[in-house]
N, C-alpha and C. Protein backbone atom coordinates (compact mmCIF):
# COMPACT_ATOMS: atom_id res chain seq x y z
N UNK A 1 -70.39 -260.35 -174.46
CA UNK A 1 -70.42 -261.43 -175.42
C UNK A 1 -69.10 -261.46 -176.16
N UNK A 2 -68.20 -262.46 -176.26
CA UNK A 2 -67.31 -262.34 -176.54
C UNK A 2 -67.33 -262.71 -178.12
N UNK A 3 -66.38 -262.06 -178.59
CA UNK A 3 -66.61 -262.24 -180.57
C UNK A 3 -65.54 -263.28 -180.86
N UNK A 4 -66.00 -263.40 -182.27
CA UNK A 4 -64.79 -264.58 -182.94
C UNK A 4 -63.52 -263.77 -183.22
N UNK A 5 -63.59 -262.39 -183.43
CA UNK A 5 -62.00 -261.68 -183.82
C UNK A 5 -61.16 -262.04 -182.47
N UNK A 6 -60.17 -262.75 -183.57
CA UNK A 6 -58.83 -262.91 -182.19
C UNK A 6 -57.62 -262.32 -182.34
N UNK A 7 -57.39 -261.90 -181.47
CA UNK A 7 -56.43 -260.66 -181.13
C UNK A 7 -55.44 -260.87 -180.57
N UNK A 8 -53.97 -260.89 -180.76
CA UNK A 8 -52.74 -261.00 -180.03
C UNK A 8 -51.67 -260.80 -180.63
N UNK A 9 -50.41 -261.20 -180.03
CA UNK A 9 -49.38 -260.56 -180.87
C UNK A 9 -48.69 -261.27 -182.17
N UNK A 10 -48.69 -260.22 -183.08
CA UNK A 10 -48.02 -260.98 -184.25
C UNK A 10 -46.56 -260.83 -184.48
N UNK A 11 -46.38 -261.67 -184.83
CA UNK A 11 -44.40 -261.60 -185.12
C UNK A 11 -43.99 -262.00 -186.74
N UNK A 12 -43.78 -261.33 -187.34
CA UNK A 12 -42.92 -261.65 -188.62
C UNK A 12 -41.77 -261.06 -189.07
N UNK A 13 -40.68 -261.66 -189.40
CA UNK A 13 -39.10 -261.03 -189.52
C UNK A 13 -39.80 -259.60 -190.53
N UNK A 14 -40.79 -259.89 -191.70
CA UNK A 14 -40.83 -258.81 -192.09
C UNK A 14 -41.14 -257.30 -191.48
N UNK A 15 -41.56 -257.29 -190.43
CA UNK A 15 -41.65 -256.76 -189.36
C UNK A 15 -40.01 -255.57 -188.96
N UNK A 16 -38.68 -256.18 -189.08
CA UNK A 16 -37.90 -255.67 -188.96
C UNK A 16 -37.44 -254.56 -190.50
N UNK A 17 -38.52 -254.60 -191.35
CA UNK A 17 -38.25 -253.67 -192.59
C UNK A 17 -38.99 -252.31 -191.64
N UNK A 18 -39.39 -252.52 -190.82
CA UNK A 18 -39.98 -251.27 -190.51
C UNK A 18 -38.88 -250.23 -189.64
N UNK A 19 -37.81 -250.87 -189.21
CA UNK A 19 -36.52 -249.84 -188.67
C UNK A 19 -36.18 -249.05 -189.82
N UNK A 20 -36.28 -249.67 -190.85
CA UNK A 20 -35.34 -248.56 -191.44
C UNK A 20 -36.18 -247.30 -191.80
N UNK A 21 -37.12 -247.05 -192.05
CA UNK A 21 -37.45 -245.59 -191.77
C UNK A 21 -37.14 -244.69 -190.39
N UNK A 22 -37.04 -245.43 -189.57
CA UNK A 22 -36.63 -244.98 -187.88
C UNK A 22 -35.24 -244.55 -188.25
N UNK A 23 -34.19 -244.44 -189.41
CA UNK A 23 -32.98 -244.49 -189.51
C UNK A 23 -33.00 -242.67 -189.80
N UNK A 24 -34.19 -242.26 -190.28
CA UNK A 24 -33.99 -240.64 -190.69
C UNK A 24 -34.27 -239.80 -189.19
N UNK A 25 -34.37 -240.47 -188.06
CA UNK A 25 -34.45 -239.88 -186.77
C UNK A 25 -32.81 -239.50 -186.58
N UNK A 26 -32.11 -240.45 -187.27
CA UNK A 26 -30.79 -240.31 -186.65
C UNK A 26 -29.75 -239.02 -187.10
N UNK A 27 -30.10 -238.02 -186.98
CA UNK A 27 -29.66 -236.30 -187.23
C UNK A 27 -28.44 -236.22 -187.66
N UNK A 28 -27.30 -236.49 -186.66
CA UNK A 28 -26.22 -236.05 -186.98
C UNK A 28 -25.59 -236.79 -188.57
N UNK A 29 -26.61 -237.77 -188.98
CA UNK A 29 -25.96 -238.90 -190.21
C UNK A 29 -26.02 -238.59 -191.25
N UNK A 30 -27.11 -237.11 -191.99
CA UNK A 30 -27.29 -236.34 -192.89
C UNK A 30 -27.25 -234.81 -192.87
N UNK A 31 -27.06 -234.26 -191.30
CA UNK A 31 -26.93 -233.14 -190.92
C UNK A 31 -25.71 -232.23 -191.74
N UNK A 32 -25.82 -232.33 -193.37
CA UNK A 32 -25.03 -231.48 -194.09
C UNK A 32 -25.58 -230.86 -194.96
N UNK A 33 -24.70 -229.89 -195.63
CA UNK A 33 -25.43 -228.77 -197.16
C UNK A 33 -25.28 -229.38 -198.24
N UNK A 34 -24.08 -230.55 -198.47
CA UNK A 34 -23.68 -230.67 -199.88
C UNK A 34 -24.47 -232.39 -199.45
N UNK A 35 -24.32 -232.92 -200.80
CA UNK A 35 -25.19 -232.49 -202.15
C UNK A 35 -25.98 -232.12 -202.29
N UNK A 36 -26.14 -231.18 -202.85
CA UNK A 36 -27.58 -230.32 -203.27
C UNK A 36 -28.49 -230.90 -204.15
N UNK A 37 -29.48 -230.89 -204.27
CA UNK A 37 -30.52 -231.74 -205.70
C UNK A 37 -31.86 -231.00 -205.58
N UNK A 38 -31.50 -230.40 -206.89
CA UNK A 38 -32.24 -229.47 -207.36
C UNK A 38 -32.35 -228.33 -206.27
N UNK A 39 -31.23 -227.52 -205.89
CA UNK A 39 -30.98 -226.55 -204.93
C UNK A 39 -31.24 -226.81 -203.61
N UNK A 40 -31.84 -227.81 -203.47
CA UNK A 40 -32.04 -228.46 -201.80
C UNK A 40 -30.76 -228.75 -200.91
N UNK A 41 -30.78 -228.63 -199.84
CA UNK A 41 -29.60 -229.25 -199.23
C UNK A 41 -30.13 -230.39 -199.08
N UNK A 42 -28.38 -231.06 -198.86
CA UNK A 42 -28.77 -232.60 -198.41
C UNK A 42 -29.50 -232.81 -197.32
N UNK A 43 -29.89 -232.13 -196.28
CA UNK A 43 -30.35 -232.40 -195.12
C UNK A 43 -32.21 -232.13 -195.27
N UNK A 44 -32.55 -231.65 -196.64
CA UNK A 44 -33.89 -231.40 -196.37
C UNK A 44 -34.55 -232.55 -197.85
N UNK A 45 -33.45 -232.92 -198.78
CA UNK A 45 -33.91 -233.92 -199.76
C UNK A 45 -33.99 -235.18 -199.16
N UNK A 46 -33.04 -235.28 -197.99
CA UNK A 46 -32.64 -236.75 -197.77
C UNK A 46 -34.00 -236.89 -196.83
N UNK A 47 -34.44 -236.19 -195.82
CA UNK A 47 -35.82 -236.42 -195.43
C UNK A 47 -36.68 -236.68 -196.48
N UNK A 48 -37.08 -235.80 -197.27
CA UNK A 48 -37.82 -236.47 -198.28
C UNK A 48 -38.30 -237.16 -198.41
N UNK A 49 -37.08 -237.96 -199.29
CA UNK A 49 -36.61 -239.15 -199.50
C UNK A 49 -36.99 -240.07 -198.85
N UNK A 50 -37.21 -240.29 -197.43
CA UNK A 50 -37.91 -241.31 -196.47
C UNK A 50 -39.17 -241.01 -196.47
N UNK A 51 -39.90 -240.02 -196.96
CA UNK A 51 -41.38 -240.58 -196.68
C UNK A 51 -41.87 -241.22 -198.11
N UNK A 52 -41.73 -241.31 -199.19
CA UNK A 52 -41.78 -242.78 -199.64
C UNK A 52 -40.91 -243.93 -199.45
N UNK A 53 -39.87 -243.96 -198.91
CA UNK A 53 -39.28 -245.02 -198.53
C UNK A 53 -40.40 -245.63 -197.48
N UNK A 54 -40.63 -244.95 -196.36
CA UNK A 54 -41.15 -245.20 -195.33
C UNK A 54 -42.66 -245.89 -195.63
N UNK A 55 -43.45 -245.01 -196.82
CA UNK A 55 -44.30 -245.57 -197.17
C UNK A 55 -44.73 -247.10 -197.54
N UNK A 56 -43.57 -246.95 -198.37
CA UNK A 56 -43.37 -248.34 -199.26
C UNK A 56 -42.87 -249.30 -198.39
N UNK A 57 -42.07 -249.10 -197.03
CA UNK A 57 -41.75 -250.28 -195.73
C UNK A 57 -42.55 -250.59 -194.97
N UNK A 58 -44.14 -249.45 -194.72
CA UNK A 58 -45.13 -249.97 -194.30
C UNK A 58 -46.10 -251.09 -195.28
N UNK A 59 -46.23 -250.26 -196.12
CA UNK A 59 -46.60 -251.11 -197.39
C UNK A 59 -46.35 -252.71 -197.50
N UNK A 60 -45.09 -252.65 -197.90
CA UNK A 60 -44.61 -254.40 -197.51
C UNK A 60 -45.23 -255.23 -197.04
N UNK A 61 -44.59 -254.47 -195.16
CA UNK A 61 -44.41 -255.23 -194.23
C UNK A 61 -46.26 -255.95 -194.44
N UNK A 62 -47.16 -254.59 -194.58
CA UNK A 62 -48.70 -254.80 -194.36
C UNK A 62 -49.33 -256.26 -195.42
N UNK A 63 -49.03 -256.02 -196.87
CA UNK A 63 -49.03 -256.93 -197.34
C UNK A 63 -48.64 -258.19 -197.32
N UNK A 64 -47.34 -258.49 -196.66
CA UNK A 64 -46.60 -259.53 -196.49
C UNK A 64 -47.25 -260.28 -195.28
N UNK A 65 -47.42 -259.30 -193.83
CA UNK A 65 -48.08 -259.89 -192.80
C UNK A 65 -49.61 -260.11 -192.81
N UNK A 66 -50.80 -259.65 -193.34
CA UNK A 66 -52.14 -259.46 -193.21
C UNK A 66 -52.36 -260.75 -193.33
N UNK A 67 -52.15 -261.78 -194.18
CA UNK A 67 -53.16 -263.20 -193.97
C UNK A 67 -52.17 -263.96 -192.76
N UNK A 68 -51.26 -263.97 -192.34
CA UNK A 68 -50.76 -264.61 -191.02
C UNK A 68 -51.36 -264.71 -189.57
N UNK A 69 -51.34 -265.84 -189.23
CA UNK A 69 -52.41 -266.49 -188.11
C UNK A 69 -51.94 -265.10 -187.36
N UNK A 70 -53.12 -265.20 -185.85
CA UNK A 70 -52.17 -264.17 -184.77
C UNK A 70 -51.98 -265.46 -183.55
N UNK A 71 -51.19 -265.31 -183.24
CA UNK A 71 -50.01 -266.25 -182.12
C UNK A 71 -50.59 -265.67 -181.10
N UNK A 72 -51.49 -266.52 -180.40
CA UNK A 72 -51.72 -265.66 -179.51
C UNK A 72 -51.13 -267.30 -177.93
N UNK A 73 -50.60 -266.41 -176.98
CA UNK A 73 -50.01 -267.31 -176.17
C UNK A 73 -50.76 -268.04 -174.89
N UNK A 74 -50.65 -268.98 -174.33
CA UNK A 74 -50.88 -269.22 -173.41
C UNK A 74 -51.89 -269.32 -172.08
N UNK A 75 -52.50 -268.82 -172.13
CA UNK A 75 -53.96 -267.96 -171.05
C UNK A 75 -52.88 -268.65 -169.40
N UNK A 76 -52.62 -267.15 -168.76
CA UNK A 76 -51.82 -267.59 -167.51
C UNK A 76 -52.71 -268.20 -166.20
N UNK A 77 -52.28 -268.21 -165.15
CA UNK A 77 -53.23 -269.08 -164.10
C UNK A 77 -54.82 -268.38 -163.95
N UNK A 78 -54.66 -266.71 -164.08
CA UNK A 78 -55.94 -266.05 -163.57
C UNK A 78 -56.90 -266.21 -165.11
N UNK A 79 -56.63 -267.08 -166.22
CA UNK A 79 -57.48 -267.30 -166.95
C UNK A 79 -57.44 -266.47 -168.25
N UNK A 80 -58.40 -266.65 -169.16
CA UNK A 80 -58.87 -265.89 -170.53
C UNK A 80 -59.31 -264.62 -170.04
N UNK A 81 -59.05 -263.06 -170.58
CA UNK A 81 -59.73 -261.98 -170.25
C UNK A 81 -61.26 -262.24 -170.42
N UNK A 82 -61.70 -262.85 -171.19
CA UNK A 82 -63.05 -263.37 -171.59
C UNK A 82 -64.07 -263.99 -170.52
N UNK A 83 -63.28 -264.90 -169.89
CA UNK A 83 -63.36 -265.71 -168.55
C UNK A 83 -63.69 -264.92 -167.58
N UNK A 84 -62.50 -263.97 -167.36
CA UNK A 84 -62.65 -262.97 -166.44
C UNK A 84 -63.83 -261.73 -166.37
N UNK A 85 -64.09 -261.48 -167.77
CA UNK A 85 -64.93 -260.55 -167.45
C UNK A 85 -66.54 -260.92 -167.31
N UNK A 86 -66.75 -262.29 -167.85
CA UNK A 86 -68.04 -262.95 -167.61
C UNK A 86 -68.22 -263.43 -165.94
N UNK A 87 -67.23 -263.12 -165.41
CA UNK A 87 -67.03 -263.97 -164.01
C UNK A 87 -67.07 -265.41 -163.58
N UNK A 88 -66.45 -266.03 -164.79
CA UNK A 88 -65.98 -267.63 -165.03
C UNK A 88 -64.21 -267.72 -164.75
N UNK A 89 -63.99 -268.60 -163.87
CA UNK A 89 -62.63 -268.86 -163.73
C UNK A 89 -62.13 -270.15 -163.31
């Protein structure tokens, strides 16, 4: 029985706030001792530091996108998955 939740892909530019937490993957870009804060090296504050950043970019993005339609595209020649699994085509 197929339901009313519709499901597909969503796209919103806010969507691209979510790289920048992907930016503390990048090692060699904080991989130092100095500045220290509060005896930390830089390499273990500056992680930190991204998991509320990171928080707050999921955050956003979630708020900003949740009431936006979902785009869903096209149904190709072999039909709706819906179609298909009732054995209608």
């Amino acid at each position: 029985m197929p339901s009313d939740h519709k499901t597909g892909l969503r796209w919103s530019n806010w969507n691209l706030l979510l790289i920048l937490p992907l930016f503390m993957l990048i090692t060699p870009w904080f991989n130092m001792d100095e500045p220290r804060v509060l005896g930390l090296p830089f390499f273990y504050w500056y992680q930190f530091l991204f998991v509320p950043l990171g928080v707050l970019c999921v955050g956003i993005v979630y708020v900003k996108t949740k009431d936006e339609p979902v785009v869903t595209g096209k149904p190709d020649k072999l039909g709706d998955v819906d179609n298909l699994d009732e054995g209608a085509n």
